[in-house]
Protein backbone atom coordinates (compact mmCIF):
# COMPACT_ATOMS: atom_id res chain seq x y z
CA UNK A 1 0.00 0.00 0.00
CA UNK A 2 1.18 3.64 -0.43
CA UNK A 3 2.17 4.88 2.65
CA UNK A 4 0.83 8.46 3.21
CA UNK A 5 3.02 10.91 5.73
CA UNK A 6 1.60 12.15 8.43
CA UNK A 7 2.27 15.58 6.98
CA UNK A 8 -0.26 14.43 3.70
CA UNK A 9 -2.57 12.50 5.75
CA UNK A 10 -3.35 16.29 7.35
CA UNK A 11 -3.40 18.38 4.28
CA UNK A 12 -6.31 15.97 2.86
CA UNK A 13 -9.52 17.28 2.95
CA UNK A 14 -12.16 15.23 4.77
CA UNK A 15 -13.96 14.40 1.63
CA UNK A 16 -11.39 12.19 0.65
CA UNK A 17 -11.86 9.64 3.70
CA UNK A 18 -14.89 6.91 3.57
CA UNK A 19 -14.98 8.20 7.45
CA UNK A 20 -14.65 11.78 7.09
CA UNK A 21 -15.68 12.79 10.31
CA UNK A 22 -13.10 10.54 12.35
CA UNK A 23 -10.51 10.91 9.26
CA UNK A 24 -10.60 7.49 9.19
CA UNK A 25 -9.66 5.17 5.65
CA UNK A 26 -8.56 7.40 2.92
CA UNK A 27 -9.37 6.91 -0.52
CA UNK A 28 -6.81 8.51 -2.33
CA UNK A 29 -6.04 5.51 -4.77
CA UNK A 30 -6.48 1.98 -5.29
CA UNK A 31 -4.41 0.49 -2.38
CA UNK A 32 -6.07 2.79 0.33
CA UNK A 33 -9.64 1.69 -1.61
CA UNK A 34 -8.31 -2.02 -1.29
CA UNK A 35 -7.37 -0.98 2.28
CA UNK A 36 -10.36 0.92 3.30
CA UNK A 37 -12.78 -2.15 2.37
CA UNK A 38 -10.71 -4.57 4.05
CA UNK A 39 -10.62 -2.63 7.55
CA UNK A 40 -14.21 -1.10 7.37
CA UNK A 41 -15.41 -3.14 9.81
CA UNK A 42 -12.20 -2.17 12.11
CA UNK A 43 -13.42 1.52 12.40
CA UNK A 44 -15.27 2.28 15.88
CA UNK A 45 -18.02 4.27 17.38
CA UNK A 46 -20.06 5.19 13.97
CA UNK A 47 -23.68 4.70 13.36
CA UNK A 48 -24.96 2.70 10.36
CA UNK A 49 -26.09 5.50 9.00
CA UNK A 50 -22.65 6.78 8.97
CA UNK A 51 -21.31 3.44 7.71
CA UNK A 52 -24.39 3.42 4.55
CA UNK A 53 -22.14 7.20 3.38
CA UNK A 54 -18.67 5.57 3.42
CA UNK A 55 -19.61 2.94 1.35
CA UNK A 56 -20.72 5.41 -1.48
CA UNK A 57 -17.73 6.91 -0.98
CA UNK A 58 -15.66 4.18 -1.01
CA UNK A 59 -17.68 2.83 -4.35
CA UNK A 60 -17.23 5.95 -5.87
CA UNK A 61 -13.26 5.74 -4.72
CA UNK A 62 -13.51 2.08 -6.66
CA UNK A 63 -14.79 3.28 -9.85
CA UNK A 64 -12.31 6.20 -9.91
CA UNK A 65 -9.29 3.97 -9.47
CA UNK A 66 -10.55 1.18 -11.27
CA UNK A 67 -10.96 -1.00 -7.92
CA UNK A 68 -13.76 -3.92 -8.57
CA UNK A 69 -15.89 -4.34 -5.43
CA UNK A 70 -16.77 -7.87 -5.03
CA UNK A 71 -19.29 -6.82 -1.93
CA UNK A 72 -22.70 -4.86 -2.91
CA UNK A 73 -22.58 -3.53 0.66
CA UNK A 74 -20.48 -2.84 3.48
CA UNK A 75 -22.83 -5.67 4.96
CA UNK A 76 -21.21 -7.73 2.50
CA UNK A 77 -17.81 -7.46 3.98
CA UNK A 78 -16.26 -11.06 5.42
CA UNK A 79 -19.35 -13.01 4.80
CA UNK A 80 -18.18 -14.59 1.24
C-alpha cells in the first residue's frame, strides 16, 4: 500500500476519507480503496447510518481507481 506521511494525511480534505468525520480510511487511490474495504469493519463508534455514506464513498473511490468491489454492501464485507 502507499504509505501516506503524516504531513499528507493532514493536508487531505475530509472528503477524501470513507470516514470523514473521524478521518478514518482514505481513498486517495487503489491500495487505500483495497485498504479501506478490508478494515471497514475495524473503524469504531459510527452509526450505520454513517457506515451506509462511506460505502458510497468508497464505491465511488472504486470506480475512480478502477478497484472492482466484489461486496454490494459494506454488509457484505467477510461473509463470502
Amino acid at each position: 500500500m502507499t504509505k501516506l506521511s503524516t504531513e499528507d494525511r493532514d493536508e487531505l480534505d475530509k472528503g477524501s476519507f470513507a470516514f470523514p468525520k473521524q478521518r478514518k480510511e482514505p481513498l486517495e487511490n487503489a491500495s487505500h480503496v483495497r485498504n479501506a474495504v478490508s478494515r471497514f469493519n475495524q473503524v469504531k463508534d459510527v452509526s450505520d447510518d454513517e457506515r451506509d455514506a462511506a460505502w458510497k464513498r468508497i464505491e465511488a473511490a472504486a470506480k475512480k481507481h478502477g478497484v472492482d468491489l466484489q461486496e454490494k454492501s459494506w454488509r457484505e464485507i467477510g461473509k463470502k
